[in-house]
C-alpha atoms as a PDB file:
ATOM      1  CA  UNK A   1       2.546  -5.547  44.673  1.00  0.00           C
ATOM      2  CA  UNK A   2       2.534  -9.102  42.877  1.00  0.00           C
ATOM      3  CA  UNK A   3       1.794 -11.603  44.847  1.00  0.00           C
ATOM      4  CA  UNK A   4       4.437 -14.955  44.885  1.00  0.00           C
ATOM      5  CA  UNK A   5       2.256 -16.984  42.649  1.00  0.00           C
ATOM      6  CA  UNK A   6       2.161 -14.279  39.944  1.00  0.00           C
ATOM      7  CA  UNK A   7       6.139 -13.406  40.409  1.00  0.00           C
ATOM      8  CA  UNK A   8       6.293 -16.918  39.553  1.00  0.00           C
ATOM      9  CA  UNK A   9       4.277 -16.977  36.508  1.00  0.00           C
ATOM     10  CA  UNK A  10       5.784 -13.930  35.207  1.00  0.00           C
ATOM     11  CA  UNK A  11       9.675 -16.158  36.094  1.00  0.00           C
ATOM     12  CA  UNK A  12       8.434 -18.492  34.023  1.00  0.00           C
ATOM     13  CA  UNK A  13       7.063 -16.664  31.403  1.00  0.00           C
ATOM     14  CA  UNK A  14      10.464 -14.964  30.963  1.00  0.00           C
ATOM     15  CA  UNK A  15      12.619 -18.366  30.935  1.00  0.00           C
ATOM     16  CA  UNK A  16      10.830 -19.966  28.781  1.00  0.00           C
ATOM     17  CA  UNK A  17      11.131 -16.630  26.302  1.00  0.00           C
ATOM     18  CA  UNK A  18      15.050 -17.338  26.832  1.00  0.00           C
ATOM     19  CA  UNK A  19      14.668 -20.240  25.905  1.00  0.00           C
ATOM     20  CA  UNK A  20      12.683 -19.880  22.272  1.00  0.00           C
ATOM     21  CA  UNK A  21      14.998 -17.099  21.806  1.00  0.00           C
ATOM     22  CA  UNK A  22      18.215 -19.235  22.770  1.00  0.00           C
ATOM     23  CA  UNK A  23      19.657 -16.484  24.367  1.00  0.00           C
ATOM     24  CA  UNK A  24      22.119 -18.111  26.689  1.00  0.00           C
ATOM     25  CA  UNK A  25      23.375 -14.964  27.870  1.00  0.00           C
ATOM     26  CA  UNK A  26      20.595 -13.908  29.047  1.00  0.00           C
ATOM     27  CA  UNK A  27      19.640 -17.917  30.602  1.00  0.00           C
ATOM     28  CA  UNK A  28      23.126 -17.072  32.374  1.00  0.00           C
ATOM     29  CA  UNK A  29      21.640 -14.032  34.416  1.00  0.00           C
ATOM     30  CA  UNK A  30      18.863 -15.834  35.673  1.00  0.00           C
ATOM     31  CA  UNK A  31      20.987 -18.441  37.759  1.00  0.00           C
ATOM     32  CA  UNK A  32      21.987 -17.814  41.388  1.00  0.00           C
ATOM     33  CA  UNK A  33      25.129 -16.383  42.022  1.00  0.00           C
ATOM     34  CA  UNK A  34      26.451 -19.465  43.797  1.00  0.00           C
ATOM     35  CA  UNK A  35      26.443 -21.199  40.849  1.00  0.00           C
ATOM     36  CA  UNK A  36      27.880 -18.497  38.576  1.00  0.00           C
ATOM     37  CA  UNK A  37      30.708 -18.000  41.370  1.00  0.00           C
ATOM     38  CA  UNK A  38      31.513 -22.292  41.976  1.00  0.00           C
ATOM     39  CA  UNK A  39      30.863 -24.022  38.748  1.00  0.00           C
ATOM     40  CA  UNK A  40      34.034 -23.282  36.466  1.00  0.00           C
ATOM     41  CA  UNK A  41      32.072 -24.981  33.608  1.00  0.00           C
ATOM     42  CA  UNK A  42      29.461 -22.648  33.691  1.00  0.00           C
ATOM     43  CA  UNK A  43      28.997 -21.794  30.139  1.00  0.00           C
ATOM     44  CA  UNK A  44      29.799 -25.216  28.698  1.00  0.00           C
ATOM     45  CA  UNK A  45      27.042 -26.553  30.925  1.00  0.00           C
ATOM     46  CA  UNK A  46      24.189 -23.730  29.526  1.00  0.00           C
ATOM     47  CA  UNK A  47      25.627 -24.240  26.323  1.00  0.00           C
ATOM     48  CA  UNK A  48      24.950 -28.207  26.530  1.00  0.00           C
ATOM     49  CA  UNK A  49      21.554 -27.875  28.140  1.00  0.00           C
ATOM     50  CA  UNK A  50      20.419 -25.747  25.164  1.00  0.00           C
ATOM     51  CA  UNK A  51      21.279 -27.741  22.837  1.00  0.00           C
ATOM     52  CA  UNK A  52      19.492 -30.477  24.235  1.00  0.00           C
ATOM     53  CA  UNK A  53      16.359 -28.994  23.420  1.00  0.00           C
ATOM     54  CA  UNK A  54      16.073 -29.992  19.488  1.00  0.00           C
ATOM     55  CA  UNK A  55      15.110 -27.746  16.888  1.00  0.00           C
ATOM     56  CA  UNK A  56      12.943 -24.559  17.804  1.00  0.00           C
ATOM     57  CA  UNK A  57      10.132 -24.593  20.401  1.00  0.00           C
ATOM     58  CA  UNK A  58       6.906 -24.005  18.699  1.00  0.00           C
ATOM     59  CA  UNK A  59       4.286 -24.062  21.603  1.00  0.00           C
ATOM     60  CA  UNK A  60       4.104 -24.857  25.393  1.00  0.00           C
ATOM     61  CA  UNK A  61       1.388 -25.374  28.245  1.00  0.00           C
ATOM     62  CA  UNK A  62       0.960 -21.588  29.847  1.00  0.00           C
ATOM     63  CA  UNK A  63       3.161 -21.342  32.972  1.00  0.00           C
ATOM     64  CA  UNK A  64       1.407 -22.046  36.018  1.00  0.00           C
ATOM     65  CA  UNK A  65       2.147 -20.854  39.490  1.00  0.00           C
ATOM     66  CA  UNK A  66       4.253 -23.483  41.135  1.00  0.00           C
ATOM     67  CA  UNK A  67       5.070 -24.598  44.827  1.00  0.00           C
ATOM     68  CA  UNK A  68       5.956 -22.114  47.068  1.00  0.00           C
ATOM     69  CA  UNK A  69       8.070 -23.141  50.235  1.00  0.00           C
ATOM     70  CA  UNK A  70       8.557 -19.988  52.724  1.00  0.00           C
ATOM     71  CA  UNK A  71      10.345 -19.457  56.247  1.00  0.00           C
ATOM     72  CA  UNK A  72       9.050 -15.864  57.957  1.00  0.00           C
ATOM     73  CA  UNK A  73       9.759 -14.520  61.427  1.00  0.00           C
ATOM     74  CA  UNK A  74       7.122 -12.433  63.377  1.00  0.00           C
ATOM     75  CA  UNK A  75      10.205  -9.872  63.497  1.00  0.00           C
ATOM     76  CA  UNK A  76      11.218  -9.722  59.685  1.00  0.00           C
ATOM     77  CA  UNK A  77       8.490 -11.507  57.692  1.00  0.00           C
ATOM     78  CA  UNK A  78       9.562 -14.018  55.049  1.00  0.00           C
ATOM     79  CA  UNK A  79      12.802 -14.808  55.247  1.00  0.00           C
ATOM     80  CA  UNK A  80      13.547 -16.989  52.918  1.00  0.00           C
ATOM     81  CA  UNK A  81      10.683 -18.307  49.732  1.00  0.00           C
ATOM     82  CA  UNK A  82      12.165 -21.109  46.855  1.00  0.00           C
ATOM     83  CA  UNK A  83       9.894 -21.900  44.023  1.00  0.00           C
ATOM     84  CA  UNK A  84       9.799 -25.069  42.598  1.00  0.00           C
ATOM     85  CA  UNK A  85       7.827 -24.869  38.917  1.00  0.00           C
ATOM     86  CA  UNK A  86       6.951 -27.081  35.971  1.00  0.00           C
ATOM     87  CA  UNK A  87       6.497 -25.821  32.045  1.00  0.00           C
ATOM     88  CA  UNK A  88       4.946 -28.786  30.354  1.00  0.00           C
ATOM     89  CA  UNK A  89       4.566 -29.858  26.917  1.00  0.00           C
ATOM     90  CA  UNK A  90       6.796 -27.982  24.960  1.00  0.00           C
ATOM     91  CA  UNK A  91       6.578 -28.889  22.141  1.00  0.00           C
ATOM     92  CA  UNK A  92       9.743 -28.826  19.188  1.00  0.00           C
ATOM     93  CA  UNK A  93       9.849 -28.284  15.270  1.00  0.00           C
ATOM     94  CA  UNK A  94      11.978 -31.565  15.584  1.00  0.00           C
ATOM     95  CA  UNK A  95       8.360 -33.268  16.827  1.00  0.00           C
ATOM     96  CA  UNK A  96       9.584 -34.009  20.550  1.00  0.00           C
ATOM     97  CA  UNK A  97       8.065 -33.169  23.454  1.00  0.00           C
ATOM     98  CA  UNK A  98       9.590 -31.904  26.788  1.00  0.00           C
ATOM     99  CA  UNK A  99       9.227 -30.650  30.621  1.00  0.00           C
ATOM    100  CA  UNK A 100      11.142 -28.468  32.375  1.00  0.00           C
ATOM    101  CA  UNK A 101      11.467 -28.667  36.357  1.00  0.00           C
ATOM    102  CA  UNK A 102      12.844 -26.014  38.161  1.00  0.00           C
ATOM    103  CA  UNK A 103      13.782 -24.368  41.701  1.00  0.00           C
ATOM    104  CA  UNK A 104      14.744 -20.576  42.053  1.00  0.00           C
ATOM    105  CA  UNK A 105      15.196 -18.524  44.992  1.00  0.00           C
ATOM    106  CA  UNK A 106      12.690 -15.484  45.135  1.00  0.00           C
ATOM    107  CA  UNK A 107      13.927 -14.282  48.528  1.00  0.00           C
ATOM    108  CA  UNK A 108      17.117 -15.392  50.874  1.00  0.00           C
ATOM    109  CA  UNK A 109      17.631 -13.329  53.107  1.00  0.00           C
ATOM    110  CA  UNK A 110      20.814 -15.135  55.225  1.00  0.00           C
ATOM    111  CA  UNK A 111      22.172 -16.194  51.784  1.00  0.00           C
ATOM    112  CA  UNK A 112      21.280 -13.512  48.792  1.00  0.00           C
ATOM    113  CA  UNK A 113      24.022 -15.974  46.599  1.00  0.00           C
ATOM    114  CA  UNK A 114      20.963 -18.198  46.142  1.00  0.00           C
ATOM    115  CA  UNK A 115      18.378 -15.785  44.763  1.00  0.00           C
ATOM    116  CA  UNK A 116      17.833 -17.060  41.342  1.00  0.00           C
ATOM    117  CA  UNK A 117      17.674 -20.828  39.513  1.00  0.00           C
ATOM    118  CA  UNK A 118      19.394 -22.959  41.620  1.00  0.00           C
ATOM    119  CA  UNK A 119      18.444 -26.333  40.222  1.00  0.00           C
ATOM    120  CA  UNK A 120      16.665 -27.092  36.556  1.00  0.00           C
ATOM    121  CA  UNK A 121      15.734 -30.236  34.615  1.00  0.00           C
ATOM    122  CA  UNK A 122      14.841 -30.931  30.989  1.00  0.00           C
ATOM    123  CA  UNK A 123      12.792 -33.486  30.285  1.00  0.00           C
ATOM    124  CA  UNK A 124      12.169 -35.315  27.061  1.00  0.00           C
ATOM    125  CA  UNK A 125       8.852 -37.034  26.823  1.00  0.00           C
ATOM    126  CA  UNK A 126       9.247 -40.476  25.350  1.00  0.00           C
ATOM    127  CA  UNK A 127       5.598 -41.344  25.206  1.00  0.00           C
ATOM    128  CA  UNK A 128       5.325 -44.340  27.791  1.00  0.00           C
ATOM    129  CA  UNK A 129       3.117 -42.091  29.977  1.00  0.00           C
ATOM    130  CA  UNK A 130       1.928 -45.303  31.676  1.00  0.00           C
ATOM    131  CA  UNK A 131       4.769 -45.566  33.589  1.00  0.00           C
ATOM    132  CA  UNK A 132       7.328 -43.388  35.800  1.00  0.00           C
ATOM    133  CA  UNK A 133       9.854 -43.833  33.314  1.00  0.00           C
ATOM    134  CA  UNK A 134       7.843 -41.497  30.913  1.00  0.00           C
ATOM    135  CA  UNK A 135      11.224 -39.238  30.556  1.00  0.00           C
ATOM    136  CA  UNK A 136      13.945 -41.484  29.412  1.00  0.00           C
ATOM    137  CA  UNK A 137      16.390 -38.469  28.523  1.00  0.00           C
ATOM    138  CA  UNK A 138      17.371 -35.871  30.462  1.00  0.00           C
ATOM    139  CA  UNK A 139      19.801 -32.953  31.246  1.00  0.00           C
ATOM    140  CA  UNK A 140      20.042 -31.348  34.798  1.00  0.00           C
ATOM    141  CA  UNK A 141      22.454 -28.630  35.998  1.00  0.00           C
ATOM    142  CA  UNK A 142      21.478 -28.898  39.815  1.00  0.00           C
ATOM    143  CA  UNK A 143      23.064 -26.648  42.167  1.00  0.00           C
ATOM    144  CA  UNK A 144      22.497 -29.008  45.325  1.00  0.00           C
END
């Protein structure tokens, strides 16, 4: 058994190996089937948001464990869990730094279309980390 936190981890873990790898293909699987099934620009949208990460990724904070949010029944336990996780300062051979924020559906029981990444963000740090506007330049392929 691994508990939610460490299911997590390991999620992140694996994206971000997609990632360094640029294996869209494989970026592809990891998105809920909603998306897959409504958003006719699909691959054009993976294909833009990994080439908005410049030049290879040479290091990154280890994943943590991110927020959890569950709904359970006394009858059939969790119901329904979305993750919401940040990987932070990766790092680029083209010296920029980035964050990526994202949500994916660990369990849905009512709607197994959203088991997977339903929303993600990529950040790029622009330094001014004095203010809120510390990421100027971002891409996000949102499903809500």
């Amino acid at each position: 058994y691994k508990t939610p936190d460490q299911q997590t981890k390991e999620y992140s873990d694996n994206l971000m190996k997609i990632l360094i790898e640029k294996d869209e293909a494989a970026f592809k699987k990891l998105l809920c089937q909603d998306i897959l099934d409504n958003d006719e620009h699909i691959d054009d949208e993976i294909h833009m948001l990994f080439n908005f990460i410049e030049g290879d990724i040479l290091s990154y904070d280890p994943p943590k464990s991110g927020s959890i949010s569950k709904t359970s029944t006394p009858e059939d336990g969790y119901t329904k869990a979305l993750a919401s996780c940040n990987l932070e300062n990766i790092t680029t051979s083209d010296g920029k730094t980035y964050q990526i924020r994202y949500s994916y559906g660990m369990i849905n029981k009512d709607h197994p279309e959203l088991l997977g990444i339903v929303s993600i963000s990529i950040l790029i740090d622009s330094e001014e980390s004095d203010s809120d506007s510390k990421y100027q330049d971002r891409y996000d392929l949102n499903h809500w």
